[in-house]
N, C-alpha and C. Protein backbone atom coordinates (compact mmCIF):
# COMPACT_ATOMS: atom_id res chain seq x y z
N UNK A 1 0.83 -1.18 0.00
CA UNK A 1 0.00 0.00 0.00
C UNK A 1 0.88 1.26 0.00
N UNK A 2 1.83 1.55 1.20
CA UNK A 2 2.87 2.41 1.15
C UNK A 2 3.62 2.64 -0.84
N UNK A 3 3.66 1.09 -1.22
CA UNK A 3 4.37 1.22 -2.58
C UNK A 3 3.49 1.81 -3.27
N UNK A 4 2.36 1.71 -3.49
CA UNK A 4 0.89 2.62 -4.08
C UNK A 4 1.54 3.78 -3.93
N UNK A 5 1.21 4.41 -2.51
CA UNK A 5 0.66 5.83 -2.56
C UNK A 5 1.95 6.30 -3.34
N UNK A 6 3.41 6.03 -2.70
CA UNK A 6 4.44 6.39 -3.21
C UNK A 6 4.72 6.66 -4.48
N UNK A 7 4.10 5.49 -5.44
CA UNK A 7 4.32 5.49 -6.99
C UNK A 7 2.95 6.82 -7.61
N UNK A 8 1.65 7.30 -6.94
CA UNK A 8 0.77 7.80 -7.03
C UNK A 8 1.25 9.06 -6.84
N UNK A 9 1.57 9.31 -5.86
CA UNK A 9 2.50 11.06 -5.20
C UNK A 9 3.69 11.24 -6.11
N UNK A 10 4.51 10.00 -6.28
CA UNK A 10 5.70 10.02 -7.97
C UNK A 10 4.56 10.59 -8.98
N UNK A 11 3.75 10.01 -9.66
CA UNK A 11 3.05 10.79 -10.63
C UNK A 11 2.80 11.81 -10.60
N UNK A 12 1.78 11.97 -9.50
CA UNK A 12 1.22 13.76 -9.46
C UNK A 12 2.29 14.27 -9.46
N UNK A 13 3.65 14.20 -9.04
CA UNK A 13 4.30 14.84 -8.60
C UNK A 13 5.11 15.33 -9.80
N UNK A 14 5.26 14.41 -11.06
CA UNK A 14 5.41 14.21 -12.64
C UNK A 14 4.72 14.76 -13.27
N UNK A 15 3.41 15.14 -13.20
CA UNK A 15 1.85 15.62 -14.07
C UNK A 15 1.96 17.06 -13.32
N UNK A 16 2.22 17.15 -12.18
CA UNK A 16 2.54 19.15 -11.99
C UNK A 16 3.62 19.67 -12.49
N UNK A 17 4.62 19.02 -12.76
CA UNK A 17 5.74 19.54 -13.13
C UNK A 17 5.40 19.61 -14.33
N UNK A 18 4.67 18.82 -15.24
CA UNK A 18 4.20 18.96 -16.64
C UNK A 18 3.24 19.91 -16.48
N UNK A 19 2.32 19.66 -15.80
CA UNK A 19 1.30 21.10 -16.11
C UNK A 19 2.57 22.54 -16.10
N UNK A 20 3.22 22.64 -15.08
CA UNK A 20 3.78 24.02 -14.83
C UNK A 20 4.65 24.33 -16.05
N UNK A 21 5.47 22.98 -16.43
CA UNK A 21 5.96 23.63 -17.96
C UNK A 21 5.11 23.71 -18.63
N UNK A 22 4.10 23.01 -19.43
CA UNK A 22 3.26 23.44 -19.87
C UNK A 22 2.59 24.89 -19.85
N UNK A 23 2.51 25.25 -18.78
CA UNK A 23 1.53 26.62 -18.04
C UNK A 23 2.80 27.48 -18.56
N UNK A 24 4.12 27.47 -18.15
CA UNK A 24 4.94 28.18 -18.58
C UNK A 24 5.18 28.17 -20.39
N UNK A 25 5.37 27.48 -21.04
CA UNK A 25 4.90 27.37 -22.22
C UNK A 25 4.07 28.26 -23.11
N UNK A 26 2.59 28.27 -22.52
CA UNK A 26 1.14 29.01 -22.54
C UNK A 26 1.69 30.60 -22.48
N UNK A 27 1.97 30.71 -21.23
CA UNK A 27 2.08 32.24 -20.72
C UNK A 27 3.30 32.72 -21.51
N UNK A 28 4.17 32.00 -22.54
CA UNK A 28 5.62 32.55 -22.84
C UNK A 28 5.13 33.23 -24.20
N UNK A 29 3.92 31.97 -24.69
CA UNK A 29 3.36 31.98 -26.20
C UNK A 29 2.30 33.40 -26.38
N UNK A 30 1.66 33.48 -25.04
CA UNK A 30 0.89 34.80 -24.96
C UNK A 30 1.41 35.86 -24.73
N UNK A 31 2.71 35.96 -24.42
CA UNK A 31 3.04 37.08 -24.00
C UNK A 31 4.28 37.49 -25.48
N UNK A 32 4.68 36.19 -25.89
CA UNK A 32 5.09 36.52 -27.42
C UNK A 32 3.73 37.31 -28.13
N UNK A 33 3.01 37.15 -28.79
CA UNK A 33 1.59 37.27 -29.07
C UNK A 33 1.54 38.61 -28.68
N UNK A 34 1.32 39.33 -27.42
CA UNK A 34 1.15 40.62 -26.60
C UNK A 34 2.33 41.50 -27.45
N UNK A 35 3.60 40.71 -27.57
CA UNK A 35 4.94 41.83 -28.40
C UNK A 35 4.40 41.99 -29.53
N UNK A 36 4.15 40.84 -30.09
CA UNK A 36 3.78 40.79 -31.47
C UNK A 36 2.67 41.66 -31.79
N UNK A 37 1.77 42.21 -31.44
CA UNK A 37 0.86 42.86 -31.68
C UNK A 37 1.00 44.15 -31.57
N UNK A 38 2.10 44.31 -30.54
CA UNK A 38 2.46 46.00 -30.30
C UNK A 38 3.45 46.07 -31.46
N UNK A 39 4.45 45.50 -31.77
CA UNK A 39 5.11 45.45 -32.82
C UNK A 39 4.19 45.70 -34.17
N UNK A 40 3.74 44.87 -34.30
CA UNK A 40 2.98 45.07 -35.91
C UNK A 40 2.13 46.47 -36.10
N UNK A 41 0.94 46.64 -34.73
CA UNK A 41 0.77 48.25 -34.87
C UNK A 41 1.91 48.99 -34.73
N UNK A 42 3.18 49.11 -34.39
CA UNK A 42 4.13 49.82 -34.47
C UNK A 42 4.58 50.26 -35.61
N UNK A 43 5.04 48.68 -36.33
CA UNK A 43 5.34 49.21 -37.59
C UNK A 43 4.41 49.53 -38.62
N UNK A 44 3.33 49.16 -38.47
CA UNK A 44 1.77 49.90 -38.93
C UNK A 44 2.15 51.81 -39.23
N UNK A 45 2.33 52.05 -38.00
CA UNK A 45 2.05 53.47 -37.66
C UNK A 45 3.54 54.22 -38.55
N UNK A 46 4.57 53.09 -37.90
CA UNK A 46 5.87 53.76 -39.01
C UNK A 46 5.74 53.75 -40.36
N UNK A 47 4.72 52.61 -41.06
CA UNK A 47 4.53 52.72 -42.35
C UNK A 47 3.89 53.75 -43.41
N UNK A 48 2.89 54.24 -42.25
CA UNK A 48 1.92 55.26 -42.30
C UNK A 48 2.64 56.54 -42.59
N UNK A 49 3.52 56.91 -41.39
CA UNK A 49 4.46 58.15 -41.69
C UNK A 49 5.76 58.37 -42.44
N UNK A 50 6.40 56.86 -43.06
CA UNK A 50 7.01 57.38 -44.07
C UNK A 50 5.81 56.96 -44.86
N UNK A 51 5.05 57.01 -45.47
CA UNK A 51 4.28 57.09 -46.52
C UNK A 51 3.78 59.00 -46.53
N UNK A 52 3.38 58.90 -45.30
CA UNK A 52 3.14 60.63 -45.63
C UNK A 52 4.19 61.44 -45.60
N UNK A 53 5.19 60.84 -45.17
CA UNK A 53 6.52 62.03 -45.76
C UNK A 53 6.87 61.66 -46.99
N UNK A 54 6.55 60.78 -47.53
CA UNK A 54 7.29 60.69 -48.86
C UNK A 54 6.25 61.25 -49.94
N UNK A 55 4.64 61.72 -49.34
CA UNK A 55 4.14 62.69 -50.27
C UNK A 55 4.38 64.07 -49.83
N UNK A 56 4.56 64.03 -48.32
CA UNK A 56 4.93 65.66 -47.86
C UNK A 56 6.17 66.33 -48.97
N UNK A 57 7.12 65.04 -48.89
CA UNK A 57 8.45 65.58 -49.57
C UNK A 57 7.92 65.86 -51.10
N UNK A 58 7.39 65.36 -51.85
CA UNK A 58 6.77 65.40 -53.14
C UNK A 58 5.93 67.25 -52.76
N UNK A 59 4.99 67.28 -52.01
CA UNK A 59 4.15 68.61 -52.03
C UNK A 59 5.27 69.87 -51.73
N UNK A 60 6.54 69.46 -50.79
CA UNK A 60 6.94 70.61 -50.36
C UNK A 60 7.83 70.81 -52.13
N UNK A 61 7.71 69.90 -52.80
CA UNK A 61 8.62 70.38 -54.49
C UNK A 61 7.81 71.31 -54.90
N UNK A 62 6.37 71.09 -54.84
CA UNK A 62 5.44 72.16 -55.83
C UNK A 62 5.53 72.99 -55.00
N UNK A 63 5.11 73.13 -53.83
CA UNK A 63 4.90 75.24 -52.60
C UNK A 63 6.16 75.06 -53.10
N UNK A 64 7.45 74.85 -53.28
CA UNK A 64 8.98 75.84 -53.19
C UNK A 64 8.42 76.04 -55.34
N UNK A 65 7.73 75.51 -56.21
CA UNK A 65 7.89 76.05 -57.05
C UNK A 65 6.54 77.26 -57.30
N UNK A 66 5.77 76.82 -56.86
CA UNK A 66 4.31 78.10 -56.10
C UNK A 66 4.99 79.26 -55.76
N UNK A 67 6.20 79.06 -54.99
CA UNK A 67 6.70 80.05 -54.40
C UNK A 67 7.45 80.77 -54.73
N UNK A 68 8.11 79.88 -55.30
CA UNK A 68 9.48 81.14 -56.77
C UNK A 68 8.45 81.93 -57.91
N UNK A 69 7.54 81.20 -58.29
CA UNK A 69 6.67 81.45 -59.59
C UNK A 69 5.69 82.93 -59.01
N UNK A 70 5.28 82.94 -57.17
CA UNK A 70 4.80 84.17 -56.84
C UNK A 70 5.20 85.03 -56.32
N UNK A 71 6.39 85.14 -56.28
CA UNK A 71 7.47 85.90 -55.87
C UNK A 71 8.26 86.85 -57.66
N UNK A 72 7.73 86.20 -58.39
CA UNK A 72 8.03 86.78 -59.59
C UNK A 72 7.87 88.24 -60.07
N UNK A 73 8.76 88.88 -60.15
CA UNK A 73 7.97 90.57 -60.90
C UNK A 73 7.58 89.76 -62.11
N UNK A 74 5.89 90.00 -62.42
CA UNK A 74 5.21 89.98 -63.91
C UNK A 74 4.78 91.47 -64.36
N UNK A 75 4.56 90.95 -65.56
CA UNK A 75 4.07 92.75 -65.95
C UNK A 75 3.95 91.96 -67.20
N UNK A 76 3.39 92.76 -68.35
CA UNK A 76 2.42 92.71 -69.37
C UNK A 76 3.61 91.74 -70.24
N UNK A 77 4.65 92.03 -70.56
CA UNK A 77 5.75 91.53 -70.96
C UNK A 77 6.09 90.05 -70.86
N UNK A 78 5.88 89.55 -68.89
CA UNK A 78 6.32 88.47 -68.58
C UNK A 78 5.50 87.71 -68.48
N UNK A 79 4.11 88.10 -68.32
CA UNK A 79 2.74 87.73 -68.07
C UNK A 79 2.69 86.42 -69.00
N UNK A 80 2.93 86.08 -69.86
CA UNK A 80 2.90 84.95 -70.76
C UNK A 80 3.78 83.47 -70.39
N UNK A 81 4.80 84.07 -70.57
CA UNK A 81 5.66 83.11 -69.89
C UNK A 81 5.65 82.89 -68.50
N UNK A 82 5.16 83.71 -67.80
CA UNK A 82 4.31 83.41 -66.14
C UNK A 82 3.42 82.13 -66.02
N UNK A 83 2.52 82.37 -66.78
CA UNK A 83 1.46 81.98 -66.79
C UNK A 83 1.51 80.67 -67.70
N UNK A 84 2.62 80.11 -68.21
CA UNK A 84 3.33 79.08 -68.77
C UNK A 84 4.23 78.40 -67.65
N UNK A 85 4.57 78.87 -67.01
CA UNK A 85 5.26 78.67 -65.87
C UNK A 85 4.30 77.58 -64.70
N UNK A 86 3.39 78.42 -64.55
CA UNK A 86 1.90 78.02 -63.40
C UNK A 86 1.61 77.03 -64.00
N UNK A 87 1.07 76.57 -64.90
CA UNK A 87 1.18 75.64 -65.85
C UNK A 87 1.70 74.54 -65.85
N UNK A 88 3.28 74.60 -66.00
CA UNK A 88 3.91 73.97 -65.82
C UNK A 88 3.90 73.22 -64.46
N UNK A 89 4.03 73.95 -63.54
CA UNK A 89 3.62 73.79 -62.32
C UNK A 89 2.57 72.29 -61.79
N UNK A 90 1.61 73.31 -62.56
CA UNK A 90 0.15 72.50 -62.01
C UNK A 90 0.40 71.05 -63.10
N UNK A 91 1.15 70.96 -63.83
CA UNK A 91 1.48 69.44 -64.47
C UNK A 91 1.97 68.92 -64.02
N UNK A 92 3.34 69.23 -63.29
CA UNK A 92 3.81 68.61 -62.04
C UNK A 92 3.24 67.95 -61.01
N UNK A 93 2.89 68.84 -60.69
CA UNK A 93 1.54 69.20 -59.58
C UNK A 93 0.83 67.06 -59.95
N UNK A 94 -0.23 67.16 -60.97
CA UNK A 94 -0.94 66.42 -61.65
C UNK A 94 0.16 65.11 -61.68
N UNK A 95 0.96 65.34 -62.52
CA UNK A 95 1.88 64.26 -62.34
C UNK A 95 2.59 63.52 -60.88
N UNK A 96 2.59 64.42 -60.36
CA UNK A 96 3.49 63.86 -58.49
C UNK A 96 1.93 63.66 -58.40
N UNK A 97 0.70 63.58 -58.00
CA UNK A 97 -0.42 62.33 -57.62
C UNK A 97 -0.21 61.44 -58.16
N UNK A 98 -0.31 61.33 -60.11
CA UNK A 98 -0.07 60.03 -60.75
C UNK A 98 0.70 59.09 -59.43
N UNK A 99 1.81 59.49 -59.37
CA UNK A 99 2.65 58.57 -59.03
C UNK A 99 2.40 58.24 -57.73
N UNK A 100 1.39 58.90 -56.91
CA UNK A 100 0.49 57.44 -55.96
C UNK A 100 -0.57 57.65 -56.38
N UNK A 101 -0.82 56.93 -57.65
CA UNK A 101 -1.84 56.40 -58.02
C UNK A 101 -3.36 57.18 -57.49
N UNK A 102 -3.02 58.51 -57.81
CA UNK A 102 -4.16 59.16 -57.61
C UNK A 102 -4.57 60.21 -59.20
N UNK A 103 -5.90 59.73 -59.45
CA UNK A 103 -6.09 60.80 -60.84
C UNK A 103 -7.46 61.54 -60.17
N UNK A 104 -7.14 62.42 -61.53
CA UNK A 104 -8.21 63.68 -61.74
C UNK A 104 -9.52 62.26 -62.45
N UNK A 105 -10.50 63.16 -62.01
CA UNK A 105 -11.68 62.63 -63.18
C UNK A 105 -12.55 64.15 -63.36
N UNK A 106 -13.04 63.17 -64.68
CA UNK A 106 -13.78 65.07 -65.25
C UNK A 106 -14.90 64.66 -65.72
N UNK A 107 -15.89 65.69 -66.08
CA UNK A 107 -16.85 65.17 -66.68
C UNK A 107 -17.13 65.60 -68.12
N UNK A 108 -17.96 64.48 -68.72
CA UNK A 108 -17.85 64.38 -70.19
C UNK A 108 -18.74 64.86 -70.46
N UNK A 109 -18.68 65.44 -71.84
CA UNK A 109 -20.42 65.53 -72.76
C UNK A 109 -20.95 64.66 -72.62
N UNK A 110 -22.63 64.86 -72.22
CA UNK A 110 -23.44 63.74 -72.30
C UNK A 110 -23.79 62.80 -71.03
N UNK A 111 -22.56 63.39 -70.08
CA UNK A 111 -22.33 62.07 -68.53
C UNK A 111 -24.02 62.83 -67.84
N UNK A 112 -24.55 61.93 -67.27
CA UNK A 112 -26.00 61.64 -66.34
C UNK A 112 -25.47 62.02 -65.05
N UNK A 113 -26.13 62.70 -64.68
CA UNK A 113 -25.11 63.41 -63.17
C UNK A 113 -26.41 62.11 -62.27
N UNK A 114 -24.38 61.55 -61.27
CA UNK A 114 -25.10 60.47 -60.91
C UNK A 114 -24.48 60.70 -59.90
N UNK A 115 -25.03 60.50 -58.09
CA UNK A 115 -24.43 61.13 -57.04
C UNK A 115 -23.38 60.08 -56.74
N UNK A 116 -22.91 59.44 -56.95
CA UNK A 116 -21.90 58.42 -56.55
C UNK A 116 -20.60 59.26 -57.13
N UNK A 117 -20.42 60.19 -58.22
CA UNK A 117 -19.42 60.59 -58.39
C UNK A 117 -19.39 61.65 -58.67
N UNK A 118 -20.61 62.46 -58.43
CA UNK A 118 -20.73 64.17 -59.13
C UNK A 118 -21.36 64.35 -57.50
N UNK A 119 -20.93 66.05 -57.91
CA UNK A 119 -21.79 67.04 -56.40
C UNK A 119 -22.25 67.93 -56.93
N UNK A 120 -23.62 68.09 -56.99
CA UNK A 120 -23.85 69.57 -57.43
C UNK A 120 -24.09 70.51 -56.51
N UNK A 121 -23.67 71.73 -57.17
CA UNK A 121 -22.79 72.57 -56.00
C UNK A 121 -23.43 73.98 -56.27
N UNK A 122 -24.46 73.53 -57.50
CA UNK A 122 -24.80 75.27 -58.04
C UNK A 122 -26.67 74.78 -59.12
N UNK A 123 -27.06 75.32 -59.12
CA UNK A 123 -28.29 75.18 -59.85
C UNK A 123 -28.13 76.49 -60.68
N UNK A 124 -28.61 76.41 -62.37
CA UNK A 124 -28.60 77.02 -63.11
C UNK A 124 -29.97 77.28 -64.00
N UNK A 125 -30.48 78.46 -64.18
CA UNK A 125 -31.64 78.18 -64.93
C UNK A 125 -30.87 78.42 -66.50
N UNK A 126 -31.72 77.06 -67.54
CA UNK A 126 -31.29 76.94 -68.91
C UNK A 126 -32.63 76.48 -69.64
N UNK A 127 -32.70 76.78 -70.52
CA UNK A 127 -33.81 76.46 -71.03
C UNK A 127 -33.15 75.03 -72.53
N UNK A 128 -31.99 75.00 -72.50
CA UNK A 128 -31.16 73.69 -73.39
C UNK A 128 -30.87 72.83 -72.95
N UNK A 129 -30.95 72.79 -71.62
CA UNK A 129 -30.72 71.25 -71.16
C UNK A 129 -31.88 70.45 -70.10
N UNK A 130 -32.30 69.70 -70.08
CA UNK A 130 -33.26 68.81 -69.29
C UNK A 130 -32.90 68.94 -67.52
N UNK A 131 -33.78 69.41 -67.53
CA UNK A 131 -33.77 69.69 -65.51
C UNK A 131 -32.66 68.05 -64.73
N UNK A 132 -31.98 68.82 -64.18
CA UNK A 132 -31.20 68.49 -63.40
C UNK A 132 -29.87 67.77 -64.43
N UNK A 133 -30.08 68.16 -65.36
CA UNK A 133 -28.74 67.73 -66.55
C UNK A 133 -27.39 68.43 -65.79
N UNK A 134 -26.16 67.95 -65.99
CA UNK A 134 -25.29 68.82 -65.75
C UNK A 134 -24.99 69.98 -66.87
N UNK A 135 -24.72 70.94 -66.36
CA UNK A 135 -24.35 72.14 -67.98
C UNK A 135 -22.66 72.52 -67.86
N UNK A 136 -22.05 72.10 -66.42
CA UNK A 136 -20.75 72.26 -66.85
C UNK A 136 -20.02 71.82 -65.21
N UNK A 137 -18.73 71.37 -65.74
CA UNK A 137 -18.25 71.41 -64.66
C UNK A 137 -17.40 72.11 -64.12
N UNK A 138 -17.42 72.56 -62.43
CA UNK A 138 -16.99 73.30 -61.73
C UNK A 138 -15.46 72.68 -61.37
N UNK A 139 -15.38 71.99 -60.76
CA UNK A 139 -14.08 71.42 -60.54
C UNK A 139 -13.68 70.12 -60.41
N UNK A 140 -12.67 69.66 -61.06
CA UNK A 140 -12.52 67.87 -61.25
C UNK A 140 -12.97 67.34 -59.55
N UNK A 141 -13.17 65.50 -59.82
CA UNK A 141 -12.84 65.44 -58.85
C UNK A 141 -11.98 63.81 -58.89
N UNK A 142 -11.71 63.36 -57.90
CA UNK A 142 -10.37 62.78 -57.81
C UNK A 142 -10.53 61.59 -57.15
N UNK A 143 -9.84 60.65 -57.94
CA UNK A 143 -10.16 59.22 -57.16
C UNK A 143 -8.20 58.65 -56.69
N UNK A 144 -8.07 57.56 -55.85
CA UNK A 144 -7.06 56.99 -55.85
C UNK A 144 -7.45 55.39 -55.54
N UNK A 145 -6.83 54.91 -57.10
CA UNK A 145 -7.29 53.49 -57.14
C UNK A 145 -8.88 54.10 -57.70
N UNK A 146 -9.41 52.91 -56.69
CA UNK A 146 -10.99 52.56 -56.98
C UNK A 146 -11.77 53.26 -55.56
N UNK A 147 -10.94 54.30 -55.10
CA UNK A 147 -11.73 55.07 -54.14
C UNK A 147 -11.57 56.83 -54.31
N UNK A 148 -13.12 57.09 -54.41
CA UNK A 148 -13.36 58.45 -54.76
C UNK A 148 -13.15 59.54 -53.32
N UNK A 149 -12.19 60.20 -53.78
CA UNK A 149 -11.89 61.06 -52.44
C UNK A 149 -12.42 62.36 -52.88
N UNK A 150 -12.66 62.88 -53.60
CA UNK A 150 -13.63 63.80 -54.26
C UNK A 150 -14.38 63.61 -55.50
N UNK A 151 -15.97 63.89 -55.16
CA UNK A 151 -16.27 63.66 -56.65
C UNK A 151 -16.46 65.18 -57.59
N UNK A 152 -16.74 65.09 -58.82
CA UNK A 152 -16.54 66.34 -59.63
C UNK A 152 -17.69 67.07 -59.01
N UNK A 153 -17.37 68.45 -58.98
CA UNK A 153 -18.01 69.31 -58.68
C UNK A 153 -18.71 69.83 -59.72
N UNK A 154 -20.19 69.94 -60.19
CA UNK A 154 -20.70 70.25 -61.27
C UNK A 154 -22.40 71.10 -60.73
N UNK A 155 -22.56 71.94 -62.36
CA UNK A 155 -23.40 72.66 -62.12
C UNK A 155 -24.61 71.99 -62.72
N UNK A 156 -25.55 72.44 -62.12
CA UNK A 156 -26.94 71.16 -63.05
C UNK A 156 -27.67 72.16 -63.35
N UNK A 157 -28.53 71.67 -64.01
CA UNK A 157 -29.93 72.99 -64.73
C UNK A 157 -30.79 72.85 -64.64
N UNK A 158 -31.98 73.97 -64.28
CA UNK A 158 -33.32 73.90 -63.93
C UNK A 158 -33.60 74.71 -65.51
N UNK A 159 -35.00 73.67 -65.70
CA UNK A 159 -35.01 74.08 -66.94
C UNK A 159 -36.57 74.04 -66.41
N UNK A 160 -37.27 75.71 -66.64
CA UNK A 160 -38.22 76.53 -66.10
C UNK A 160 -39.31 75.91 -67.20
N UNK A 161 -39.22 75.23 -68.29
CA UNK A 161 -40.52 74.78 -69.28
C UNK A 161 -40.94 73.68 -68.83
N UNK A 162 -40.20 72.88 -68.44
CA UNK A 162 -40.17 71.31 -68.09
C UNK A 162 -41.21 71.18 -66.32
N UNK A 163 -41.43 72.56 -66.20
CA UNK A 163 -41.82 72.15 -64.74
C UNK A 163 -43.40 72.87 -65.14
């Protein structure tokens, strides 16, 4: 009987030492897990800010050329090539989005002003175009990828026969 309990108290005594590595095990794997998660939002957040410095650095190219171009003496003379200049500019400008994948969109002859990608921003009375037609647009608007971060700004028409 003594040989019983002895070989019984040997076990448990085998099966806690396994639970506790075990348990230690558990708590090593969760608390890996706990780094791991602060880590990944970490580098989340670092990814985030060089991504916006590397368009900050792109925007601060156009304000330093905004800025030479309005700092310019113009006069009737230079006014041309100024204004070729701005131009130039605003292609830049257009081009540094391209390159994160951000475009202009515009609207066409004929486009159905449809609120998913137009805003109308102005009502016009016309007697040539069909009530609530667009008659022109006010200012592009701009998608990146397949998400619209502005839609075109356009004017629509109230057409005073039709009502």
């Amino acid at each position: 009987m003594a040989k019983k309990i002895k070989e019984l108290e040997d076990e448990i005594s085998q099966l806690i030492s396994e639970k506790d590595k075990y348990l230690n095990i558990a708590q090593r794997a969760q608390a890996d897990l706990v780094n791991f998660r602060k880590k990944s939002s970490q580098d989340l957040i670092e990814s985030e800010e060089r991504s916006y410095r590397k368009i900050f650095h792109q925007l601060i190219l156009v304000l330093d050329q905004f800025t030479i171009a309005m700092s310019a003496k113009v006069n009737t003379k230079t006014y041309k090539s100024w204004k070729e200049g701005i131009g130039s500019i605003n292609r830049n400008f257009i081009s540094m989005l391209s390159n994160f994948e951000m475009t202009e969109i515009h609207y066409e002859s004929g486009d159905i002003f449809d609120p998913n990608i137009h805003e109308a921003i102005s009502r016009v009375d016309s007697e040539n175009h069909k009530d609530g037609e667009i008659v022109r647009e006010i200012s592009p608007g701009y998608k990146h990828k397949d998400y619209l971060l502005r839609p075109i700004l356009v004017e629509i028409a109230i057409n005073k026969k039709n009502k």
